[in-house]
PDB file of N, CA and C in Angstrom:
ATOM      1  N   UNK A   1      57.750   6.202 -27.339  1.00  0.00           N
ATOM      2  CA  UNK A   1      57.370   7.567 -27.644  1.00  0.00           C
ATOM      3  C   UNK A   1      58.309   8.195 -28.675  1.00  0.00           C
ATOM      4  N   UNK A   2      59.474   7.954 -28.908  1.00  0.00           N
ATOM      5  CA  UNK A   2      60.763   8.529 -29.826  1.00  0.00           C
ATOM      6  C   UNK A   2      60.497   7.846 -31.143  1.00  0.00           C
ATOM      7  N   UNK A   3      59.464   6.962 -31.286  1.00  0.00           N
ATOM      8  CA  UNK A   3      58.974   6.450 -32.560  1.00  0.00           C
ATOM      9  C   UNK A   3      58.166   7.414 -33.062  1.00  0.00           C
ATOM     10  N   UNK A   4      57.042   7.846 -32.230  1.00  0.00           N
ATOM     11  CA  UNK A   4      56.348   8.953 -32.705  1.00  0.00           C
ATOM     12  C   UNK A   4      57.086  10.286 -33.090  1.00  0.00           C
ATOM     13  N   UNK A   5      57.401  10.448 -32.332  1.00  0.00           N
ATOM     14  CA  UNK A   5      58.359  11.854 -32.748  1.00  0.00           C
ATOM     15  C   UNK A   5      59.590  11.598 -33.967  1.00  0.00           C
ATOM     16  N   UNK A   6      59.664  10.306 -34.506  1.00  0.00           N
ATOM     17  CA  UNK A   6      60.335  10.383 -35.381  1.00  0.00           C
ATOM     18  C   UNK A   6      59.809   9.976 -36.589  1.00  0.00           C
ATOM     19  N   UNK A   7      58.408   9.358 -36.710  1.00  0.00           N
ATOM     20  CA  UNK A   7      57.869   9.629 -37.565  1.00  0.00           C
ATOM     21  C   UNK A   7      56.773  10.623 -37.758  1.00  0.00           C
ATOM     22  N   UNK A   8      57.107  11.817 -36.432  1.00  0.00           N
ATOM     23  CA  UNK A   8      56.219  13.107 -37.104  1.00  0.00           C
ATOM     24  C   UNK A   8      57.430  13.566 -37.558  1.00  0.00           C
ATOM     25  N   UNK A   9      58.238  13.536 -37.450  1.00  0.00           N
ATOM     26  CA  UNK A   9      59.278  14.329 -37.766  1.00  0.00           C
ATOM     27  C   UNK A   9      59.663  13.545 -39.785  1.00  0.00           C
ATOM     28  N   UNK A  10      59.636  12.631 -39.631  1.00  0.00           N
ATOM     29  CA  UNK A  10      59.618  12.405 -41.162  1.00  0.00           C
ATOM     30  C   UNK A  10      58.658  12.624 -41.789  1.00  0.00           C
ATOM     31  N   UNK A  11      57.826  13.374 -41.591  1.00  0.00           N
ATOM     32  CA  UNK A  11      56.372  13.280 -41.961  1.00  0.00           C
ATOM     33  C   UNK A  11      56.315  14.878 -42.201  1.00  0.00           C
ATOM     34  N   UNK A  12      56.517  15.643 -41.524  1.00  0.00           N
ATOM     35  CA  UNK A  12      57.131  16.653 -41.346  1.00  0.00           C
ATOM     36  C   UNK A  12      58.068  17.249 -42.428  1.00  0.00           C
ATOM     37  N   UNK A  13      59.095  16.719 -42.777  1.00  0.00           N
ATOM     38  CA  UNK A  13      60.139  16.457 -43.952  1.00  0.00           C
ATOM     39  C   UNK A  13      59.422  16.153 -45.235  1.00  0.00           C
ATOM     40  N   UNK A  14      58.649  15.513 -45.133  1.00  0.00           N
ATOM     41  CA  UNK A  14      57.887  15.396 -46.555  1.00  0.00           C
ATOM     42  C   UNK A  14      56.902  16.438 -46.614  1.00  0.00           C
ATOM     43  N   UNK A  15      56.102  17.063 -45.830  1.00  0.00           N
ATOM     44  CA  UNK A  15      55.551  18.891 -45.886  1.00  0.00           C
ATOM     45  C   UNK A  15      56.582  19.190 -46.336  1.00  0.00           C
ATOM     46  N   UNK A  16      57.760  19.653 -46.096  1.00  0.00           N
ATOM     47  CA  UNK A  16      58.795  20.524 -45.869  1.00  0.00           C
ATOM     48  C   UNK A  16      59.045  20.344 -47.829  1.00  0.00           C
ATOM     49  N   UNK A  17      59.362  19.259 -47.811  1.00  0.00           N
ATOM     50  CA  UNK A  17      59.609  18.985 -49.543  1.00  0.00           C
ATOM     51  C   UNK A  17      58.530  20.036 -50.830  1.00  0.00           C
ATOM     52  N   UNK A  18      57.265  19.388 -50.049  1.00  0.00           N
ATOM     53  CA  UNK A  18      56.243  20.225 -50.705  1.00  0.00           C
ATOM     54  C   UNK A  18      56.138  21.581 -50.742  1.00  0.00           C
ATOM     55  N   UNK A  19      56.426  22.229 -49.647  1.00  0.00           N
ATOM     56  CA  UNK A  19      56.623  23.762 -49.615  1.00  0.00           C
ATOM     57  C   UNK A  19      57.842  24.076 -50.501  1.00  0.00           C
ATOM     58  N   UNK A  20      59.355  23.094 -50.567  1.00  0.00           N
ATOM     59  CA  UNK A  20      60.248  23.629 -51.509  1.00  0.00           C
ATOM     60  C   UNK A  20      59.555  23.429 -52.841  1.00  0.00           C
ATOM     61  N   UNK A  21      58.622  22.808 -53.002  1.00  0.00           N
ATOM     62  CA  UNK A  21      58.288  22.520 -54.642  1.00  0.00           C
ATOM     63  C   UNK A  21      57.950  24.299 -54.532  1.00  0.00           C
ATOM     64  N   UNK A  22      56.747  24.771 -53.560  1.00  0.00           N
ATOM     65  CA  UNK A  22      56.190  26.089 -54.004  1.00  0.00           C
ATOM     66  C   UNK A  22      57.140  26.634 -53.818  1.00  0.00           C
ATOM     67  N   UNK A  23      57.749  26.668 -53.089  1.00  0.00           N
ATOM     68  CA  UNK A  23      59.294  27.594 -53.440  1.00  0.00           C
ATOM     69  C   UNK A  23      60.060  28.298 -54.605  1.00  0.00           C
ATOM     70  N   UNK A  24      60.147  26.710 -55.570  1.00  0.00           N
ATOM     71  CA  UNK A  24      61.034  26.664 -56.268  1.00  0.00           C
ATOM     72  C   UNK A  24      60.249  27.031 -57.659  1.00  0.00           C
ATOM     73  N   UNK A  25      58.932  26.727 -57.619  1.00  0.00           N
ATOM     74  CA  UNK A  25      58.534  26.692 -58.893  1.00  0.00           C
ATOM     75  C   UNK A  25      57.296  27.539 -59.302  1.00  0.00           C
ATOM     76  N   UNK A  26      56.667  28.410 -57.611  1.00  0.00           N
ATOM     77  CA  UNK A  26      55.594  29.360 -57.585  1.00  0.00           C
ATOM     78  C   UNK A  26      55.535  30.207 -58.677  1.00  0.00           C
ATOM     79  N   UNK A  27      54.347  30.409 -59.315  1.00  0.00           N
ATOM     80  CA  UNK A  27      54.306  31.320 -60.269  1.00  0.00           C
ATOM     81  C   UNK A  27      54.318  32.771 -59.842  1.00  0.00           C
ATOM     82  N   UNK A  28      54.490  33.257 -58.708  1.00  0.00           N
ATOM     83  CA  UNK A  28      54.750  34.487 -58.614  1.00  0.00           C
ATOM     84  C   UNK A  28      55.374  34.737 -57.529  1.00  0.00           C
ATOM     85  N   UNK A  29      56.062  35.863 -57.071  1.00  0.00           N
ATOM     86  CA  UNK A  29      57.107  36.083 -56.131  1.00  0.00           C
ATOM     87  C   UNK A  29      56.284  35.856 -54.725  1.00  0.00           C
ATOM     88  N   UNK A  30      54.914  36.275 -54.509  1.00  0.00           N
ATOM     89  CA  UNK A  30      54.510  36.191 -53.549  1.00  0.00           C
ATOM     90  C   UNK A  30      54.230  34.558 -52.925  1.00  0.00           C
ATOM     91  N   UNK A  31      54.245  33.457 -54.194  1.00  0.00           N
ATOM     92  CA  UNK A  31      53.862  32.189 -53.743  1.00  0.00           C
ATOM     93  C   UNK A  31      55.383  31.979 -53.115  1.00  0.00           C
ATOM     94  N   UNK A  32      56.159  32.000 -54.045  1.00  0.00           N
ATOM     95  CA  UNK A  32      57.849  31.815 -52.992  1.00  0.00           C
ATOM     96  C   UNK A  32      57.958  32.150 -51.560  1.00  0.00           C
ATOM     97  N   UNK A  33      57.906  33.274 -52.058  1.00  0.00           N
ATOM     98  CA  UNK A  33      57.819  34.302 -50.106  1.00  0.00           C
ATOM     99  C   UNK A  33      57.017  33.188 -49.429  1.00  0.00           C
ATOM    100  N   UNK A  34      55.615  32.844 -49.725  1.00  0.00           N
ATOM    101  CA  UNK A  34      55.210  32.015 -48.958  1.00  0.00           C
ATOM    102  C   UNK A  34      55.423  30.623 -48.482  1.00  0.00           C
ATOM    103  N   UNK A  35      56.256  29.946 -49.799  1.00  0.00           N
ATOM    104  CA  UNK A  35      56.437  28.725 -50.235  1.00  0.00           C
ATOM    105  C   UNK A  35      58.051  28.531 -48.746  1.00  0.00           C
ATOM    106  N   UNK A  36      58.800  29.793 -49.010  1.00  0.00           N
ATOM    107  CA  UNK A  36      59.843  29.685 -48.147  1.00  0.00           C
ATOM    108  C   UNK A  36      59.319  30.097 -46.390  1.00  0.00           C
ATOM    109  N   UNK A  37      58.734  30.730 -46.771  1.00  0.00           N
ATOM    110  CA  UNK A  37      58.080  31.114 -45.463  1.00  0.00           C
ATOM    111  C   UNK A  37      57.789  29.839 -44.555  1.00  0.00           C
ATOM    112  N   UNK A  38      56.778  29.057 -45.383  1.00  0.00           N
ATOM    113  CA  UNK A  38      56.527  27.996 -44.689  1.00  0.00           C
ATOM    114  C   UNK A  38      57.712  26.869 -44.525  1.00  0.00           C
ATOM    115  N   UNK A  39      58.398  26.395 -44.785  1.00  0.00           N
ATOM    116  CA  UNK A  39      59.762  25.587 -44.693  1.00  0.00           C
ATOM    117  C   UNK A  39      60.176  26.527 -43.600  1.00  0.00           C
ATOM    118  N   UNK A  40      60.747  27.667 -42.886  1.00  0.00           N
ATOM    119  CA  UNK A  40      61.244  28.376 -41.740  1.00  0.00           C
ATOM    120  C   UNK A  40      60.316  27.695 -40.814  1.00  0.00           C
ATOM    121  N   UNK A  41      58.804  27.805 -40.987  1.00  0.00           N
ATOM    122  CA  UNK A  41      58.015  27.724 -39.917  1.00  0.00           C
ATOM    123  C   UNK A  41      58.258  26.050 -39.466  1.00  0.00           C
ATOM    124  N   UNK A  42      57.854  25.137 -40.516  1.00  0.00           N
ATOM    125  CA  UNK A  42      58.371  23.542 -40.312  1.00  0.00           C
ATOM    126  C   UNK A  42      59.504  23.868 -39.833  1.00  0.00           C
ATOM    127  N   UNK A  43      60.486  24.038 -40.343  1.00  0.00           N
ATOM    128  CA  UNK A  43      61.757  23.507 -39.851  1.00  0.00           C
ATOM    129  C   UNK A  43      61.336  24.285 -37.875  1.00  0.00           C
ATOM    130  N   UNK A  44      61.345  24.861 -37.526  1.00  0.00           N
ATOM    131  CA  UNK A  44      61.387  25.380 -35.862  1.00  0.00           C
ATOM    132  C   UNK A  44      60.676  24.228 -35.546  1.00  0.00           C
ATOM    133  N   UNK A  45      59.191  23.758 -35.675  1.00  0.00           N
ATOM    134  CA  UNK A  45      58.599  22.890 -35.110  1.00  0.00           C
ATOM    135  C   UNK A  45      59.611  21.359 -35.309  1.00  0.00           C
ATOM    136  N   UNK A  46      60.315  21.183 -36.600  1.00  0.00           N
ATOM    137  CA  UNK A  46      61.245  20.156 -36.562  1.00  0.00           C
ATOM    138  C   UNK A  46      62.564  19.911 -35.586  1.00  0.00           C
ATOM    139  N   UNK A  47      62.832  20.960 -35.129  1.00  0.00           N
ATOM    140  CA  UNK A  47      64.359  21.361 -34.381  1.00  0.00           C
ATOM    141  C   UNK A  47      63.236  21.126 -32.931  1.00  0.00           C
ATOM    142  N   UNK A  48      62.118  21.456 -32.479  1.00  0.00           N
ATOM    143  CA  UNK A  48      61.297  21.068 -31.442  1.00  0.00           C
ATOM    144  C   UNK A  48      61.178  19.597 -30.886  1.00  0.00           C
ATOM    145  N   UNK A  49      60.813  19.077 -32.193  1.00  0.00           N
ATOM    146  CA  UNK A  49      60.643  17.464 -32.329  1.00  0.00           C
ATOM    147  C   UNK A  49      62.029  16.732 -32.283  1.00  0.00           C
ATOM    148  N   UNK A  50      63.507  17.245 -32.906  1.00  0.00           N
ATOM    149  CA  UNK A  50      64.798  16.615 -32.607  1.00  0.00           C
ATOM    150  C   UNK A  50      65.003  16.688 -30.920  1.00  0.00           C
ATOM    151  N   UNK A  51      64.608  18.014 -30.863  1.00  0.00           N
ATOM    152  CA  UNK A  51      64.833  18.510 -29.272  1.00  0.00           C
ATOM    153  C   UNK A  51      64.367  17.379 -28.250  1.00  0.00           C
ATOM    154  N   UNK A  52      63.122  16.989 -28.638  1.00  0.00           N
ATOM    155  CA  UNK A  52      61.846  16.190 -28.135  1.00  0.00           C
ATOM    156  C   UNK A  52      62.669  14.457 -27.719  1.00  0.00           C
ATOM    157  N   UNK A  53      63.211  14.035 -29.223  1.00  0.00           N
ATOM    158  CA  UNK A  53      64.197  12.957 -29.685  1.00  0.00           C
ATOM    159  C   UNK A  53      65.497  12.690 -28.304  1.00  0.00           C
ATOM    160  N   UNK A  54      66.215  13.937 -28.341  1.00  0.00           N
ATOM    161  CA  UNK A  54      67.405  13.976 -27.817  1.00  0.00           C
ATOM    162  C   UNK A  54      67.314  14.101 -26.304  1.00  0.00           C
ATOM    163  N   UNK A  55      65.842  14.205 -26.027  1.00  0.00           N
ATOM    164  CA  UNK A  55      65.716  14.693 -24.377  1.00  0.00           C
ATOM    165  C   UNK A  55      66.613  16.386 -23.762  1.00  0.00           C
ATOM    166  N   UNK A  56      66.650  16.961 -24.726  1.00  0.00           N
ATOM    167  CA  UNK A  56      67.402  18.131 -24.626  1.00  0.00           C
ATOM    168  C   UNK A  56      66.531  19.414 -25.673  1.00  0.00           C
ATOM    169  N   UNK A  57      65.097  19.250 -24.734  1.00  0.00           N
ATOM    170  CA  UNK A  57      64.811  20.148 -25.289  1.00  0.00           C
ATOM    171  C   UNK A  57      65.083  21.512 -25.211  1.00  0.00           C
ATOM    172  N   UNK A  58      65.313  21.963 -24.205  1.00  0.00           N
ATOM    173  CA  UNK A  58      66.035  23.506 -23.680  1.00  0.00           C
ATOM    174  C   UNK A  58      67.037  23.732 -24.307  1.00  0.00           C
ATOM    175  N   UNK A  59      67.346  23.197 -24.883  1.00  0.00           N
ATOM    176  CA  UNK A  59      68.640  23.355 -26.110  1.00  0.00           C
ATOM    177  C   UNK A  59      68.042  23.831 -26.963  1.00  0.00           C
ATOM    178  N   UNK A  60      67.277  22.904 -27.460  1.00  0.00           N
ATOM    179  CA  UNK A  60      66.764  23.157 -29.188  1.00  0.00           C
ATOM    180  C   UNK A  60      65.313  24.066 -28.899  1.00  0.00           C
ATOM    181  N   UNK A  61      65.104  24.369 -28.031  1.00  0.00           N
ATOM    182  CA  UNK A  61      63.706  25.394 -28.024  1.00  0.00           C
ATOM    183  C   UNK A  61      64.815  26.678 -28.343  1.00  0.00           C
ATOM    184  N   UNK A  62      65.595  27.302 -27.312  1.00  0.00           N
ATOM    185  CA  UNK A  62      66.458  28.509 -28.315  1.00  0.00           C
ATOM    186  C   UNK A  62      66.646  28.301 -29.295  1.00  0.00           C
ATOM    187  N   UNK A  63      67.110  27.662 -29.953  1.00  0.00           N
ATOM    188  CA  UNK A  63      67.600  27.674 -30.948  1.00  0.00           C
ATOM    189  C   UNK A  63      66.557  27.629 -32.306  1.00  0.00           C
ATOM    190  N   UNK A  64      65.554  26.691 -31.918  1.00  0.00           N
ATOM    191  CA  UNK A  64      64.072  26.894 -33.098  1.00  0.00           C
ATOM    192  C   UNK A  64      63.383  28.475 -32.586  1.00  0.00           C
ATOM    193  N   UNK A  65      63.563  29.502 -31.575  1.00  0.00           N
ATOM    194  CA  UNK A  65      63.113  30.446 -30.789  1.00  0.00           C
ATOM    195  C   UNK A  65      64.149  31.610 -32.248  1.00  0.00           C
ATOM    196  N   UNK A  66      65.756  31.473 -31.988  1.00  0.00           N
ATOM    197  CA  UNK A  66      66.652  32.298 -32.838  1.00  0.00           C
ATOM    198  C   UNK A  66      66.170  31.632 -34.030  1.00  0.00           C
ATOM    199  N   UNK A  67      66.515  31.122 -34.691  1.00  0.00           N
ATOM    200  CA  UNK A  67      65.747  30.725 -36.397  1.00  0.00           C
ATOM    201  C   UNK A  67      64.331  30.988 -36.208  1.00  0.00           C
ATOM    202  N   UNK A  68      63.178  30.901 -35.713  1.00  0.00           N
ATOM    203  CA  UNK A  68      61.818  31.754 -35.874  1.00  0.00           C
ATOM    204  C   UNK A  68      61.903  33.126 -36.181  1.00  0.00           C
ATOM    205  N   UNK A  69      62.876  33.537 -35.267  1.00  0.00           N
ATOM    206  CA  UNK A  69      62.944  34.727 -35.537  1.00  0.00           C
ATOM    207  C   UNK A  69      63.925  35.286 -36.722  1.00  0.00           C
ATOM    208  N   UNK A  70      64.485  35.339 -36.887  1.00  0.00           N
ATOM    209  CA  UNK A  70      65.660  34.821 -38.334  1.00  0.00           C
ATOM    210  C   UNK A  70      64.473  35.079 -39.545  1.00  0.00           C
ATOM    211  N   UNK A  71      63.715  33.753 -39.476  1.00  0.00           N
ATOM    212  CA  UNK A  71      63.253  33.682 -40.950  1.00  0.00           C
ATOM    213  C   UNK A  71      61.914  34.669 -40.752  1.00  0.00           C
ATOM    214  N   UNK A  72      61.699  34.997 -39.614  1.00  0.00           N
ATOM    215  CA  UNK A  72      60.235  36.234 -39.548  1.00  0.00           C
ATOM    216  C   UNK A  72      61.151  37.661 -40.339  1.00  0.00           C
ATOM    217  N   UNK A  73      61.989  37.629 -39.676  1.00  0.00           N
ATOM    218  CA  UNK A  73      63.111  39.146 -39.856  1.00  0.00           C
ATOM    219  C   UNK A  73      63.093  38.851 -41.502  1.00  0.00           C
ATOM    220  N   UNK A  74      63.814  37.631 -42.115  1.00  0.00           N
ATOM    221  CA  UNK A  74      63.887  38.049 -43.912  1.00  0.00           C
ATOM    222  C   UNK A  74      62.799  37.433 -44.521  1.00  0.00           C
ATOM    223  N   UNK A  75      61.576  37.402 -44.400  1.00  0.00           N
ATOM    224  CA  UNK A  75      60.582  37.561 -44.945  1.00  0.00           C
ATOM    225  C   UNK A  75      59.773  39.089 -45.006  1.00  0.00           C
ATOM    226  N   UNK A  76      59.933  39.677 -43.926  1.00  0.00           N
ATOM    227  CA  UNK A  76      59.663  40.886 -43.423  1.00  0.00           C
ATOM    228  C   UNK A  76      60.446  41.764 -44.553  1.00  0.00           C
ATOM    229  N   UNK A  77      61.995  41.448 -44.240  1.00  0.00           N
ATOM    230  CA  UNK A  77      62.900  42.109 -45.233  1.00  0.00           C
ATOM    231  C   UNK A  77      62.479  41.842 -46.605  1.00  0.00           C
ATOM    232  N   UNK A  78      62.356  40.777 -47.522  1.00  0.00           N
ATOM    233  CA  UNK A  78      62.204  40.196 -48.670  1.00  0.00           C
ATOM    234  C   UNK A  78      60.890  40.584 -49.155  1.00  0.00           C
ATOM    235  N   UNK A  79      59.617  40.965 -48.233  1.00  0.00           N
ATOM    236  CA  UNK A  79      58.354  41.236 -49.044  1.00  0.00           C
ATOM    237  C   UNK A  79      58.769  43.320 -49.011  1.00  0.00           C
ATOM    238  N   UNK A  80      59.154  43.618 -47.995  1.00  0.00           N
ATOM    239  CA  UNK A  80      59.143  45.030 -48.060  1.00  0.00           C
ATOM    240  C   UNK A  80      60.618  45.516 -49.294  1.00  0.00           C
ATOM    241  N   UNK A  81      61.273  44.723 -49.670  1.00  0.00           N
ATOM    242  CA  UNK A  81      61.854  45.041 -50.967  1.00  0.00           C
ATOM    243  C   UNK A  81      61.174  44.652 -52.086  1.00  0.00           C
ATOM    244  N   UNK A  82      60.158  43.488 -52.433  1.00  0.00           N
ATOM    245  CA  UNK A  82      59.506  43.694 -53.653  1.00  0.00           C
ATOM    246  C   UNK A  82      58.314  44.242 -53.327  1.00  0.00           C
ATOM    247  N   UNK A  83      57.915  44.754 -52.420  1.00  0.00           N
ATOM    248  CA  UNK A  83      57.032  45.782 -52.201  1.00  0.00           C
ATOM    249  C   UNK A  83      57.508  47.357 -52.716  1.00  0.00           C
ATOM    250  N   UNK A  84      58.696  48.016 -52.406  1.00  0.00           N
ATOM    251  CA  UNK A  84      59.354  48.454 -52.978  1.00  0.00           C
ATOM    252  C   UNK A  84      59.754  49.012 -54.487  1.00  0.00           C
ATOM    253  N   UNK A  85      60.405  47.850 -54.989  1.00  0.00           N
ATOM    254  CA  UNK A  85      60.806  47.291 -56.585  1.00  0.00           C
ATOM    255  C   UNK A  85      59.205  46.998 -56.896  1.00  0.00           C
ATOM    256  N   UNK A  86      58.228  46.939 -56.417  1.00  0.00           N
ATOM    257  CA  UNK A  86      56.963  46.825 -57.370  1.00  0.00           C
ATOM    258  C   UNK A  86      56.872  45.485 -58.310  1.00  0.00           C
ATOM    259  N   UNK A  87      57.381  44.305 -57.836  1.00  0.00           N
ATOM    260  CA  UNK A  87      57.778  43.077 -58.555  1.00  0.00           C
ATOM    261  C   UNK A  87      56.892  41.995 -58.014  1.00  0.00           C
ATOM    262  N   UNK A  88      55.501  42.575 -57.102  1.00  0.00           N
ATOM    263  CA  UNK A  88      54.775  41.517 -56.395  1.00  0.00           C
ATOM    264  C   UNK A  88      53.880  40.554 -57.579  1.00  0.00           C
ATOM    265  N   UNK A  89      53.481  41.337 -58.314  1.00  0.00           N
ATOM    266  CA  UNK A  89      52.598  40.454 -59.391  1.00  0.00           C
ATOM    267  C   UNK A  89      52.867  40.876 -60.774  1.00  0.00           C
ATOM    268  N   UNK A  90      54.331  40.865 -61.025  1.00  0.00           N
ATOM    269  CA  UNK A  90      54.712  41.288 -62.539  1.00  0.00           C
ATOM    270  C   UNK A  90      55.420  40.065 -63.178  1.00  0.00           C
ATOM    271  N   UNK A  91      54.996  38.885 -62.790  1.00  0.00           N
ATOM    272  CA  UNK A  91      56.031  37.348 -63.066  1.00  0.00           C
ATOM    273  C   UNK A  91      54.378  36.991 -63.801  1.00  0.00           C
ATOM    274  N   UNK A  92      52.984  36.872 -63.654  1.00  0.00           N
ATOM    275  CA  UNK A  92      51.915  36.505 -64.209  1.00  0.00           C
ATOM    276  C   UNK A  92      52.424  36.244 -65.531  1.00  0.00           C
ATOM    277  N   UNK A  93      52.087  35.283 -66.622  1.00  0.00           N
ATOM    278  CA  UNK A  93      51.873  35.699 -68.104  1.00  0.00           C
ATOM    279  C   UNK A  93      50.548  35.894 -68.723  1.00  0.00           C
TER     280      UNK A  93
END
């Protein structure tokens, strides 16, 4: 069973890659926000699946529980400042 969970978990890691591409290279602030958004959300379900690995999941469920919440809080923060600054769709050419 720790085979499976370690190749969802690499499998997982390669999503995770793809969301840094939209991250890194989104044409507008809102694809980032999302691009990072999603890498927070993988990574909790990944810290689930180590949890899963280590037989210690009650460990790593807080802890993917505090980082869920973490990356909900500065996305929240990060869209209501370029909501703000008015910078949601001014990157277009």
């Amino acid at each position: 069973m720790d085979n499976v969970f370690l190749y969802s978990s690499l499998f997982l890691a390669f999503l995770m890659v793809l969301s840094l591409y939209r991250g890194v290279v989104g044409p507008t602030v809102v694809d980032r926000m999302i691009g990072v958004n999603a890498i927070g959300s993988k990574t909790t379900v990944l810290l689930i699946l180590i949890g899963l690995m280590y037989h210690r999941v009650d460990m790593f469920v807080d802890i993917a529980l505090a980082y869920a919440m973490l990356n909900f809080l500065a996305v929240l923060a990060a869209s209501r400042y370029f909501q703000k600054r008015k910078g949601l769709y001014d990157e277009l050419p």
